[in-house]
ModelCIF file with pLDDT and N, C-alpha, C, O atoms, coordinates in Angstrom:
data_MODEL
#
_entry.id   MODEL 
#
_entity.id                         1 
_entity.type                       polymer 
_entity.pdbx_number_of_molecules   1 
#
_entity_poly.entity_id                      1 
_entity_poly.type                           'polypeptide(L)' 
_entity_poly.nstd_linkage                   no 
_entity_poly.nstd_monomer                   no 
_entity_poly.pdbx_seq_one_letter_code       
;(UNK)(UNK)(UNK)(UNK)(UNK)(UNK)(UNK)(UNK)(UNK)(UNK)(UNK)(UNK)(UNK)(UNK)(UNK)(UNK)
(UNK)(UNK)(UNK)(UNK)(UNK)(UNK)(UNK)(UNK)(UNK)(UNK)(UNK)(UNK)(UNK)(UNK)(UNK)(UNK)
(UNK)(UNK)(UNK)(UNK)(UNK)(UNK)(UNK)(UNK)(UNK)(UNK)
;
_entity_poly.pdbx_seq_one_letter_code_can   XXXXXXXXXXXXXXXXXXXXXXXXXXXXXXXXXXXXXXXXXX 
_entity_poly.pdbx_strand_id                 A 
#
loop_
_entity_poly_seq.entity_id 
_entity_poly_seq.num 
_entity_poly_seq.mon_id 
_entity_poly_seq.hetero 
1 1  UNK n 
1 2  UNK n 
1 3  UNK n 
1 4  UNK n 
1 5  UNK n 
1 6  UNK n 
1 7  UNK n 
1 8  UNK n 
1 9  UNK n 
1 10 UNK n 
1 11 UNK n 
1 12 UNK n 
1 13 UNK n 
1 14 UNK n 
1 15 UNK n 
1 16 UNK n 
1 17 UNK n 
1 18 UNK n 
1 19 UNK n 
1 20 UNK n 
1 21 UNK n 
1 22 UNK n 
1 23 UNK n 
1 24 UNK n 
1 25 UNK n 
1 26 UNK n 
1 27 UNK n 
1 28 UNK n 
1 29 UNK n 
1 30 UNK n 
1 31 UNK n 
1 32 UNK n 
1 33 UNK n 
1 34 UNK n 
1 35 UNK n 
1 36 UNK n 
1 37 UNK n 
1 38 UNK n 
1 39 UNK n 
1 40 UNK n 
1 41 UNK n 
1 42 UNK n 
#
_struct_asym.id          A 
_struct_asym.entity_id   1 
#
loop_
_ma_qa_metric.id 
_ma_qa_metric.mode 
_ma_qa_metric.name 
_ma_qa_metric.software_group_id 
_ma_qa_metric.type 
1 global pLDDT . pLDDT 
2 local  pLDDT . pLDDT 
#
_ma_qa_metric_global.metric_id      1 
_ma_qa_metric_global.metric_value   93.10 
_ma_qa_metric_global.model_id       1 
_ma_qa_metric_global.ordinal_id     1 
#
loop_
_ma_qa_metric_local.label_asym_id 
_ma_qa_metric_local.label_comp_id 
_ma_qa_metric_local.label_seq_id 
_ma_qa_metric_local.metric_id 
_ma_qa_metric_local.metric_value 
_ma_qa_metric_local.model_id 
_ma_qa_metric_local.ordinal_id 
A UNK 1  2 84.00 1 1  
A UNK 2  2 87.00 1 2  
A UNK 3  2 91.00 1 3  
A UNK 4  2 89.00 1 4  
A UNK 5  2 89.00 1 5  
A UNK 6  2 93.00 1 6  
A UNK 7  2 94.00 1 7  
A UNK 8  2 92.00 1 8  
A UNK 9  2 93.00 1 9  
A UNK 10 2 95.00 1 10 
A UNK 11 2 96.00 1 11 
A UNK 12 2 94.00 1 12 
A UNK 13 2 95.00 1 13 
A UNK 14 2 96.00 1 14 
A UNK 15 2 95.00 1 15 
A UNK 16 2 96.00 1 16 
A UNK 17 2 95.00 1 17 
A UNK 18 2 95.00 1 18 
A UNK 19 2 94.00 1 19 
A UNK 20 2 92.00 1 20 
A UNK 21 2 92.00 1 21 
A UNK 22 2 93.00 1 22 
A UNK 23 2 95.00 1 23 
A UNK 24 2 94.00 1 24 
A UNK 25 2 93.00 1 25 
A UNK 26 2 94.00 1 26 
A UNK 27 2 94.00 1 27 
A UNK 28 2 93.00 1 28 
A UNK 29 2 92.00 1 29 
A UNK 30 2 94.00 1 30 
A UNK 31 2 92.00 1 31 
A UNK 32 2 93.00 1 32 
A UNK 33 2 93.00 1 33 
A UNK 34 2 94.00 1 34 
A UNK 35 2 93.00 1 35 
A UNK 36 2 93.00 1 36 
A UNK 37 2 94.00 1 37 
A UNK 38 2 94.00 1 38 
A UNK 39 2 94.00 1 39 
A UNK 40 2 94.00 1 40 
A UNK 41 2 94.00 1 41 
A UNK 42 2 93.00 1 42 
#
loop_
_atom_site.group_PDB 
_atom_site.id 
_atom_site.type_symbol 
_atom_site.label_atom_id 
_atom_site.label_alt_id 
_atom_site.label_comp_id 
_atom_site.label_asym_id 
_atom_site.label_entity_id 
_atom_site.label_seq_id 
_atom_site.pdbx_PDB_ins_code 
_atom_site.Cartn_x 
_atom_site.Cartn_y 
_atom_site.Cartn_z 
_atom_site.occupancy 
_atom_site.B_iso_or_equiv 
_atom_site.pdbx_formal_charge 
_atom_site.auth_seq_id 
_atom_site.auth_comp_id 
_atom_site.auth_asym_id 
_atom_site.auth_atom_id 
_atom_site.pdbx_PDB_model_num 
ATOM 1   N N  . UNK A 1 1  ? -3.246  -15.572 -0.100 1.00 84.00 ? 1  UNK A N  1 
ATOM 2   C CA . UNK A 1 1  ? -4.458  -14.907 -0.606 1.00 84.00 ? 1  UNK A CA 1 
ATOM 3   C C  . UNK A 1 1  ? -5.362  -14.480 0.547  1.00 84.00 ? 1  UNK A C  1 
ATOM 4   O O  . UNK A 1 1  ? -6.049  -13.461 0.623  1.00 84.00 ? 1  UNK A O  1 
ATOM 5   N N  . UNK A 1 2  ? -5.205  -15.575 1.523  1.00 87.00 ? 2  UNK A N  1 
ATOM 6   C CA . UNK A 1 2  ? -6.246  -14.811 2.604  1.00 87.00 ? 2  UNK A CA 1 
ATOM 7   C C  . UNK A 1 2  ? -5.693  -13.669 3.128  1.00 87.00 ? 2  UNK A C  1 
ATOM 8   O O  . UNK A 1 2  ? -6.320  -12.610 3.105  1.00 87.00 ? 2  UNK A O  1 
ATOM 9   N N  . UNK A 1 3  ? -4.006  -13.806 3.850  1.00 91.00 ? 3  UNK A N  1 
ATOM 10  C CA . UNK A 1 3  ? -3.418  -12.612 4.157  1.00 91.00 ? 3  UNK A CA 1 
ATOM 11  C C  . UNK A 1 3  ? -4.197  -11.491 3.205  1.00 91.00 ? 3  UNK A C  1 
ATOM 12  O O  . UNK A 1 3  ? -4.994  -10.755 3.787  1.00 91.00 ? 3  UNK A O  1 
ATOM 13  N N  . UNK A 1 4  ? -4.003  -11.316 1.723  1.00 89.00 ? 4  UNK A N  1 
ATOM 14  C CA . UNK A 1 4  ? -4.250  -10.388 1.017  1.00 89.00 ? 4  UNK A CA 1 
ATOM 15  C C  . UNK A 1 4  ? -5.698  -9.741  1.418  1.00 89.00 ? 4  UNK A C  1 
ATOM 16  O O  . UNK A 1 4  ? -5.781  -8.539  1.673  1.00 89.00 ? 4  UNK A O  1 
ATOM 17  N N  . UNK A 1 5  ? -6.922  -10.673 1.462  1.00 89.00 ? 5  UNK A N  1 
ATOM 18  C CA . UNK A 1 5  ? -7.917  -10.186 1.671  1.00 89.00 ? 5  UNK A CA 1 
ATOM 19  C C  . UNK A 1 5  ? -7.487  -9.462  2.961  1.00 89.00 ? 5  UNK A C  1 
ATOM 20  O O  . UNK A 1 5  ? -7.420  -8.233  2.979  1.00 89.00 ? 5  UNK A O  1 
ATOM 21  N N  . UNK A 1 6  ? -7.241  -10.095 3.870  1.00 93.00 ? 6  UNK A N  1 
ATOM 22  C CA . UNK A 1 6  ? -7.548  -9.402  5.272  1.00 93.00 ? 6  UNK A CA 1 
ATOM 23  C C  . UNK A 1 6  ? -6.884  -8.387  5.178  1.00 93.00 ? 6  UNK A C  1 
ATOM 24  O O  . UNK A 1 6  ? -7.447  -7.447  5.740  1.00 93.00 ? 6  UNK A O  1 
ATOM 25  N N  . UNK A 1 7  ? -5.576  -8.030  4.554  1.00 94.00 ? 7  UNK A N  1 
ATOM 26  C CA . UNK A 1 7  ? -5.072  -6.406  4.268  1.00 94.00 ? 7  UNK A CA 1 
ATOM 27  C C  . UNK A 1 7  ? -5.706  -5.763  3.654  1.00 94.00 ? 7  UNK A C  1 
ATOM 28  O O  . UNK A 1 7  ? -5.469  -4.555  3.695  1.00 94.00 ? 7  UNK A O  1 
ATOM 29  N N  . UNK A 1 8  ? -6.767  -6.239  2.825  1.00 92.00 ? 8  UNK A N  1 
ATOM 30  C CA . UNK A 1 8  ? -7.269  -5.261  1.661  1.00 92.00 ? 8  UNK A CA 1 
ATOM 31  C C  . UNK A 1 8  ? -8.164  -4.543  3.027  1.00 92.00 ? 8  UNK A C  1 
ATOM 32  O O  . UNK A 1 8  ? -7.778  -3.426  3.373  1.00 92.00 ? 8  UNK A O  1 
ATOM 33  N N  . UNK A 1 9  ? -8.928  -4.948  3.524  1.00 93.00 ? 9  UNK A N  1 
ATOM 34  C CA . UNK A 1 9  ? -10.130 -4.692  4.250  1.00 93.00 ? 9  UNK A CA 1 
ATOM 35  C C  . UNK A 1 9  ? -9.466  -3.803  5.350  1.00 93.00 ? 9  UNK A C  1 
ATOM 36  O O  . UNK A 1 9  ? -10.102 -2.997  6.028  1.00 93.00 ? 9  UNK A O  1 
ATOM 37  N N  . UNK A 1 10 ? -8.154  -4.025  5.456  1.00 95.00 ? 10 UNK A N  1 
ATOM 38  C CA . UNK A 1 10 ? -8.113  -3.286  7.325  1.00 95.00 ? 10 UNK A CA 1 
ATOM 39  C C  . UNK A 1 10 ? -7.515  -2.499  6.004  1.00 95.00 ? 10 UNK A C  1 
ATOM 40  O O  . UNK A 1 10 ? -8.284  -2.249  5.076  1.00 95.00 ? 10 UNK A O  1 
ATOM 41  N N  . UNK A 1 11 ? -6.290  -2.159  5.945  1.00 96.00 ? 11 UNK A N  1 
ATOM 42  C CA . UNK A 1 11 ? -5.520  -0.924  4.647  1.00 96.00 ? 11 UNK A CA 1 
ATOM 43  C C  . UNK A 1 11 ? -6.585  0.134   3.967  1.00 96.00 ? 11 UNK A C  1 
ATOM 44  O O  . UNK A 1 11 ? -6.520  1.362   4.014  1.00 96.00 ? 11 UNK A O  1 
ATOM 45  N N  . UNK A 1 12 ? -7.894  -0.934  3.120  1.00 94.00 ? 12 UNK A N  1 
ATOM 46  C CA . UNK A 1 12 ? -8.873  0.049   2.401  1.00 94.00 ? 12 UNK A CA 1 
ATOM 47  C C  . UNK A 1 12 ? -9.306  1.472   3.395  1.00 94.00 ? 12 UNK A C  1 
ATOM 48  O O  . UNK A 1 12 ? -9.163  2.688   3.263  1.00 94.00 ? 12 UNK A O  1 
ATOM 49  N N  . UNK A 1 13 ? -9.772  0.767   4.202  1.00 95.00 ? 13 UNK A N  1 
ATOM 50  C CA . UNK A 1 13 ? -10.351 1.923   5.736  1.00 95.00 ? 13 UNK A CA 1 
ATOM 51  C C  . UNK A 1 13 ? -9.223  2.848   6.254  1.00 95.00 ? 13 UNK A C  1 
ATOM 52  O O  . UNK A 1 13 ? -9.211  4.056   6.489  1.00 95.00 ? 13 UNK A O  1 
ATOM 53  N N  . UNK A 1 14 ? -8.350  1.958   6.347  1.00 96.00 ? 14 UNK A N  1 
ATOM 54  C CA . UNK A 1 14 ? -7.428  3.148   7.111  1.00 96.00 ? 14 UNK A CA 1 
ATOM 55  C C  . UNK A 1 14 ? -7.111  3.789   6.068  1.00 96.00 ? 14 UNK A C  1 
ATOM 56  O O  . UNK A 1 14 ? -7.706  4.852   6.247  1.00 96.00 ? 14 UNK A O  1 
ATOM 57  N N  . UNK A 1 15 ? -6.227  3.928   4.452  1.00 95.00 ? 15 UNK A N  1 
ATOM 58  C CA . UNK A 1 15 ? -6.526  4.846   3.424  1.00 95.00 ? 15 UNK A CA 1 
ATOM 59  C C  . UNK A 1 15 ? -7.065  5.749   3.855  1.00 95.00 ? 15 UNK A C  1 
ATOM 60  O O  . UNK A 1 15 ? -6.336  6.686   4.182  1.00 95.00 ? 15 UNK A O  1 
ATOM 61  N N  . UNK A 1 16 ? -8.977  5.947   4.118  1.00 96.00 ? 16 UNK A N  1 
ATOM 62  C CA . UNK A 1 16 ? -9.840  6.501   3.963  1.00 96.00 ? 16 UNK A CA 1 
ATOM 63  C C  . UNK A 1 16 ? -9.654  7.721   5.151  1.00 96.00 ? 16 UNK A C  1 
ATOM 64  O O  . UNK A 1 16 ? -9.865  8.903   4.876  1.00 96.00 ? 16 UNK A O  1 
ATOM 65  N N  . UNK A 1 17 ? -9.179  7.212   6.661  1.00 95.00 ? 17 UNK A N  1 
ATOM 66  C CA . UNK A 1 17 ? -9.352  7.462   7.476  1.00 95.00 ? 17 UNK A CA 1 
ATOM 67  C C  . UNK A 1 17 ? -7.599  8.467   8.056  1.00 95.00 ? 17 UNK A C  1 
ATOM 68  O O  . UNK A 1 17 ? -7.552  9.304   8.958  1.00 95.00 ? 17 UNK A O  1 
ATOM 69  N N  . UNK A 1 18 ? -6.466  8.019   7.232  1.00 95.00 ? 18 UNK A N  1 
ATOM 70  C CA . UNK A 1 18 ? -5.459  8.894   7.707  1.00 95.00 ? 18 UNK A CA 1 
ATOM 71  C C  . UNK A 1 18 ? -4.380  9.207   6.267  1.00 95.00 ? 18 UNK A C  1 
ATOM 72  O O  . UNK A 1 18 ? -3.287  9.767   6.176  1.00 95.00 ? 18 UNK A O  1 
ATOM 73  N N  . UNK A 1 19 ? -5.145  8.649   5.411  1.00 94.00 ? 19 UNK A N  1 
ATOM 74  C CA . UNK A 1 19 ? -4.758  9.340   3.789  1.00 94.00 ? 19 UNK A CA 1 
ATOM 75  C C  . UNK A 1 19 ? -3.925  8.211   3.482  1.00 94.00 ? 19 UNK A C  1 
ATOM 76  O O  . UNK A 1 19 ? -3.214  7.582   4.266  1.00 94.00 ? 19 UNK A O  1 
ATOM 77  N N  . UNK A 1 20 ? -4.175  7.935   1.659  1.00 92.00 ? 20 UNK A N  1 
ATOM 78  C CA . UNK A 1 20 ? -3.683  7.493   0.808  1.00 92.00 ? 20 UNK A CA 1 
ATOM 79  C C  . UNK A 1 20 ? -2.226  7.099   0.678  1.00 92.00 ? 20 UNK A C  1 
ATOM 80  O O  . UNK A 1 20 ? -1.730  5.980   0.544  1.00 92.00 ? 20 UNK A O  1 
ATOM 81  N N  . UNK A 1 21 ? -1.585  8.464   0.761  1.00 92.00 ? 21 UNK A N  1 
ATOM 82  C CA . UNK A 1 21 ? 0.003   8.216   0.761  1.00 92.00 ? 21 UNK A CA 1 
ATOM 83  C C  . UNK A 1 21 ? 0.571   7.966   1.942  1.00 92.00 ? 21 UNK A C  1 
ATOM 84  O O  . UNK A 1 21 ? 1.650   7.389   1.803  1.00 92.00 ? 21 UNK A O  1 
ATOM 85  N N  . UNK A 1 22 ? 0.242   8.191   3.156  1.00 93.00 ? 22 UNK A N  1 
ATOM 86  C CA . UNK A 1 22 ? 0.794   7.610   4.116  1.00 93.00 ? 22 UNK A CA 1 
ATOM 87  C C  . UNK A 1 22 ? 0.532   5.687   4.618  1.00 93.00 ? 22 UNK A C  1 
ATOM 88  O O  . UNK A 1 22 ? 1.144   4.870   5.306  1.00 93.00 ? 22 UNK A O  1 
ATOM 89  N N  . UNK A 1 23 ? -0.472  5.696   3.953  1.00 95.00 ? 23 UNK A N  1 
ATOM 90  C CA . UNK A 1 23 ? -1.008  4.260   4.403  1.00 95.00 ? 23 UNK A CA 1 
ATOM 91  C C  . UNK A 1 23 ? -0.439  3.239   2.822  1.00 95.00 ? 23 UNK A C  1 
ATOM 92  O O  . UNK A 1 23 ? 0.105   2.135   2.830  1.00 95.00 ? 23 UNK A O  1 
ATOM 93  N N  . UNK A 1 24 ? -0.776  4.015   1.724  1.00 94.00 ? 24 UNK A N  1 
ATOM 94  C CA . UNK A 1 24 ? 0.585   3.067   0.688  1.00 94.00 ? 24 UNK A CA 1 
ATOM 95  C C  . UNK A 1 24 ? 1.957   3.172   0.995  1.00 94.00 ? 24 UNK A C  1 
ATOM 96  O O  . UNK A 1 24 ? 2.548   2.214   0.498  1.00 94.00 ? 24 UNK A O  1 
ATOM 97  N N  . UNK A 1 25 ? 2.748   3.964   1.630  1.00 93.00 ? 25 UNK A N  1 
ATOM 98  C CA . UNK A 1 25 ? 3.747   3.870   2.200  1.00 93.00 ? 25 UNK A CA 1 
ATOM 99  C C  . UNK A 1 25 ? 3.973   2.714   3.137  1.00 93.00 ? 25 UNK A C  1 
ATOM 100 O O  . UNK A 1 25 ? 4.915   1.950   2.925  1.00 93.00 ? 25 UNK A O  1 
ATOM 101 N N  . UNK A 1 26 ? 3.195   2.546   4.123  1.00 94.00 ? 26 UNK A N  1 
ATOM 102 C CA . UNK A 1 26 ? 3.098   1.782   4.920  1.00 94.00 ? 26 UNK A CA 1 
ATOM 103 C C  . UNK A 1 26 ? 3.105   0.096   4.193  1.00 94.00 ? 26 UNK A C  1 
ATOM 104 O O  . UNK A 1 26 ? 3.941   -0.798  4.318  1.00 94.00 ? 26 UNK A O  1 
ATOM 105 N N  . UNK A 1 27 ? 1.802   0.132   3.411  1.00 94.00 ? 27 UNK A N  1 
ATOM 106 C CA . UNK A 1 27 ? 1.653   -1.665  3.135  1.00 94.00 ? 27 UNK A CA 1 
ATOM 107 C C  . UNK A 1 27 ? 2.888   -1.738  1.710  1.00 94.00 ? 27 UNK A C  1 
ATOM 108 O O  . UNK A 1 27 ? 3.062   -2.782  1.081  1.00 94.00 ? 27 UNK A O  1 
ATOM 109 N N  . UNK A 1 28 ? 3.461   -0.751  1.473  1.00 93.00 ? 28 UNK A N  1 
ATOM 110 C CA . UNK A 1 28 ? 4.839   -1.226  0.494  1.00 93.00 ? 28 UNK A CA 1 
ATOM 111 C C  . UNK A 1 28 ? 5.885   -1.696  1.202  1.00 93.00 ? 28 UNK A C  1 
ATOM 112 O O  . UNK A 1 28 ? 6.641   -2.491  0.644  1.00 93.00 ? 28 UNK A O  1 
ATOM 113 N N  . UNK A 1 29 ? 6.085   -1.370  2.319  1.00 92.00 ? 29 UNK A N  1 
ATOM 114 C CA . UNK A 1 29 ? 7.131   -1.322  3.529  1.00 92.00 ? 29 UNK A CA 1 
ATOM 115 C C  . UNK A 1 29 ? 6.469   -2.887  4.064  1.00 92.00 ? 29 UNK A C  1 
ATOM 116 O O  . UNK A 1 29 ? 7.184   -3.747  4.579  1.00 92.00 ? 29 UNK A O  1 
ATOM 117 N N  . UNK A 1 30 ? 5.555   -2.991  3.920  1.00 94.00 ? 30 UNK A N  1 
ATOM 118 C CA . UNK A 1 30 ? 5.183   -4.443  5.160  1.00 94.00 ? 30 UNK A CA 1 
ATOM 119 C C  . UNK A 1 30 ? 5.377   -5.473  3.753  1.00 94.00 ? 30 UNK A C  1 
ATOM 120 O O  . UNK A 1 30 ? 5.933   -6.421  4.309  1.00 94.00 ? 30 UNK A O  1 
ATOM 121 N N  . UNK A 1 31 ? 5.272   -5.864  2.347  1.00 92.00 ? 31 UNK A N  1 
ATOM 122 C CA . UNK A 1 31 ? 5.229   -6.480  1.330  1.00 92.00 ? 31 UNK A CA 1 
ATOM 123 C C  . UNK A 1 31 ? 6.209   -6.439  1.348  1.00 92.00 ? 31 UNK A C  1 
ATOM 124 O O  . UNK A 1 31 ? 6.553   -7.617  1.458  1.00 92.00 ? 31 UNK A O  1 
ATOM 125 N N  . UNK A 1 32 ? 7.428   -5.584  1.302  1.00 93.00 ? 32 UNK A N  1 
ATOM 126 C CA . UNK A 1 32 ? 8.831   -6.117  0.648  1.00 93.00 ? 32 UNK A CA 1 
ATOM 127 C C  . UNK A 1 32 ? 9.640   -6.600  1.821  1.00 93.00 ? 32 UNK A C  1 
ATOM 128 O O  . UNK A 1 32 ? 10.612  -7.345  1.702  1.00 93.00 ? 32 UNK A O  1 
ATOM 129 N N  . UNK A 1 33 ? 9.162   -6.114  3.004  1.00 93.00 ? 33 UNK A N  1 
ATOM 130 C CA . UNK A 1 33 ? 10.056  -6.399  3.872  1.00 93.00 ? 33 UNK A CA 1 
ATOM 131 C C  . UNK A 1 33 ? 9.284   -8.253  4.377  1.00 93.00 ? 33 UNK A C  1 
ATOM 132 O O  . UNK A 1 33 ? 10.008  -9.229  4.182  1.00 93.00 ? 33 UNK A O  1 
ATOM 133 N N  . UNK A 1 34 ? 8.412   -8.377  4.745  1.00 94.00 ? 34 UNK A N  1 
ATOM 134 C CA . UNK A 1 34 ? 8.140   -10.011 4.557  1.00 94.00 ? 34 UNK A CA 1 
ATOM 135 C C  . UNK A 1 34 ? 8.467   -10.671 3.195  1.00 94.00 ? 34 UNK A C  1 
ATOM 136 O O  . UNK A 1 34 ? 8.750   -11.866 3.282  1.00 94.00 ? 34 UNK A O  1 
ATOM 137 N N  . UNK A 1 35 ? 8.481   -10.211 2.135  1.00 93.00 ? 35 UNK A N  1 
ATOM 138 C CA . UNK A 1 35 ? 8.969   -10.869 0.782  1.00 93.00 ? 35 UNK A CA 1 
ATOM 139 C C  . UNK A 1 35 ? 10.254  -10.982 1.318  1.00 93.00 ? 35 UNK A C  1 
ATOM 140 O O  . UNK A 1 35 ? 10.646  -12.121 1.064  1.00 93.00 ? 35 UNK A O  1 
ATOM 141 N N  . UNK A 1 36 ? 11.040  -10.400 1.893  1.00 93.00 ? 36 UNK A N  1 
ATOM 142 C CA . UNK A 1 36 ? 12.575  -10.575 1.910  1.00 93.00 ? 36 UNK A CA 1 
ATOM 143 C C  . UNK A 1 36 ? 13.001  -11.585 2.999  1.00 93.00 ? 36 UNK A C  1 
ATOM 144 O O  . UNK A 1 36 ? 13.932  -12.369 2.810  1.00 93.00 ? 36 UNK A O  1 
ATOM 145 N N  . UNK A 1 37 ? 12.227  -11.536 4.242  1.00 94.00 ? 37 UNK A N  1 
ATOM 146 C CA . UNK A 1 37 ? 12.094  -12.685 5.097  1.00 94.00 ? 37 UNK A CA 1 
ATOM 147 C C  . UNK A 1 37 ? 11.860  -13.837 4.831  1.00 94.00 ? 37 UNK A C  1 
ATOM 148 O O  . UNK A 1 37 ? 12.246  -14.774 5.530  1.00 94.00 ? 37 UNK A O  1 
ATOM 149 N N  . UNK A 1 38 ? 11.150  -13.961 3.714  1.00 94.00 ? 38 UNK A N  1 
ATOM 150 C CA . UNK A 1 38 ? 10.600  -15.194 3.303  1.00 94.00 ? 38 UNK A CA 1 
ATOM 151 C C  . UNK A 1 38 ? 11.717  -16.087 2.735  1.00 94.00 ? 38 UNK A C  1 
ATOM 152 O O  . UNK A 1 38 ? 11.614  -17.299 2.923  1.00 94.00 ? 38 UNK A O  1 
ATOM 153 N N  . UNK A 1 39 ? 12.749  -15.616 2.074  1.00 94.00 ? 39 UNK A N  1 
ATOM 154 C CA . UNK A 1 39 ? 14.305  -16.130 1.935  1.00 94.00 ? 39 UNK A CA 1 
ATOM 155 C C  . UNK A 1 39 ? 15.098  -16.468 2.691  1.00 94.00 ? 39 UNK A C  1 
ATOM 156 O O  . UNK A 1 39 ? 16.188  -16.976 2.427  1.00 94.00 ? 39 UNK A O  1 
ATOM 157 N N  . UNK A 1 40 ? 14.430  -16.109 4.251  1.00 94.00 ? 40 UNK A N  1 
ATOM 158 C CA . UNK A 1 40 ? 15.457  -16.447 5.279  1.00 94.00 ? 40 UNK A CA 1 
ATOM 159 C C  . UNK A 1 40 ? 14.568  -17.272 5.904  1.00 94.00 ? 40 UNK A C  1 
ATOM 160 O O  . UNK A 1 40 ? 15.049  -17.325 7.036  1.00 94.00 ? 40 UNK A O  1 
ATOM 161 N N  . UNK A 1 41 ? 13.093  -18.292 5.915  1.00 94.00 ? 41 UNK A N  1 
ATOM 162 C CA . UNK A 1 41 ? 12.348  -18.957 6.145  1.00 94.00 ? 41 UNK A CA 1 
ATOM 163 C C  . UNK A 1 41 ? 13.972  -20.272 6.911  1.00 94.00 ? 41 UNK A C  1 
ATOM 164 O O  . UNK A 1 41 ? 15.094  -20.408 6.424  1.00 94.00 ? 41 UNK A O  1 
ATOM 165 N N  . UNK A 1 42 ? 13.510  -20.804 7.886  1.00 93.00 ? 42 UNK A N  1 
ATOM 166 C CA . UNK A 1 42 ? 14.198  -22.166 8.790  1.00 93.00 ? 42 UNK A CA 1 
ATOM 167 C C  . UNK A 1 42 ? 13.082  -23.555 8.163  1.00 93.00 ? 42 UNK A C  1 
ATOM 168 O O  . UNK A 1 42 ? 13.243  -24.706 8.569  1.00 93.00 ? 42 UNK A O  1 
#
C-alpha cells in the first residue's frame, strides 16, 4: 500500500506532464511484471 501511494503521486504528475497513454503503458508494464517476480521470490 505504501508502494501504491508513492506511485500514485510520482505516475499522477508525470500523466500530466508527458501524457496519459504513454505513462499507463508504463505503470501496467511495472505491475505485471513485479506481480510475476513475486512467484519467483527466494
Amino acid at each position: 500500500i505504501a508502494g501504491w501511494a508513492i506511485g500514485g503521486l510520482i505516475f499522477g504528475a508525470v500523466g500530466d506532464r508527458i501524457g496519459r497513454a504513454k505513462t499507463l503503458a508504463i505503470t501496467v508494464l511495472m505491475y505485471s511484471i513485479s506481480t510475476g517476480l513475486s512467484a519467483l521470490s527466494n
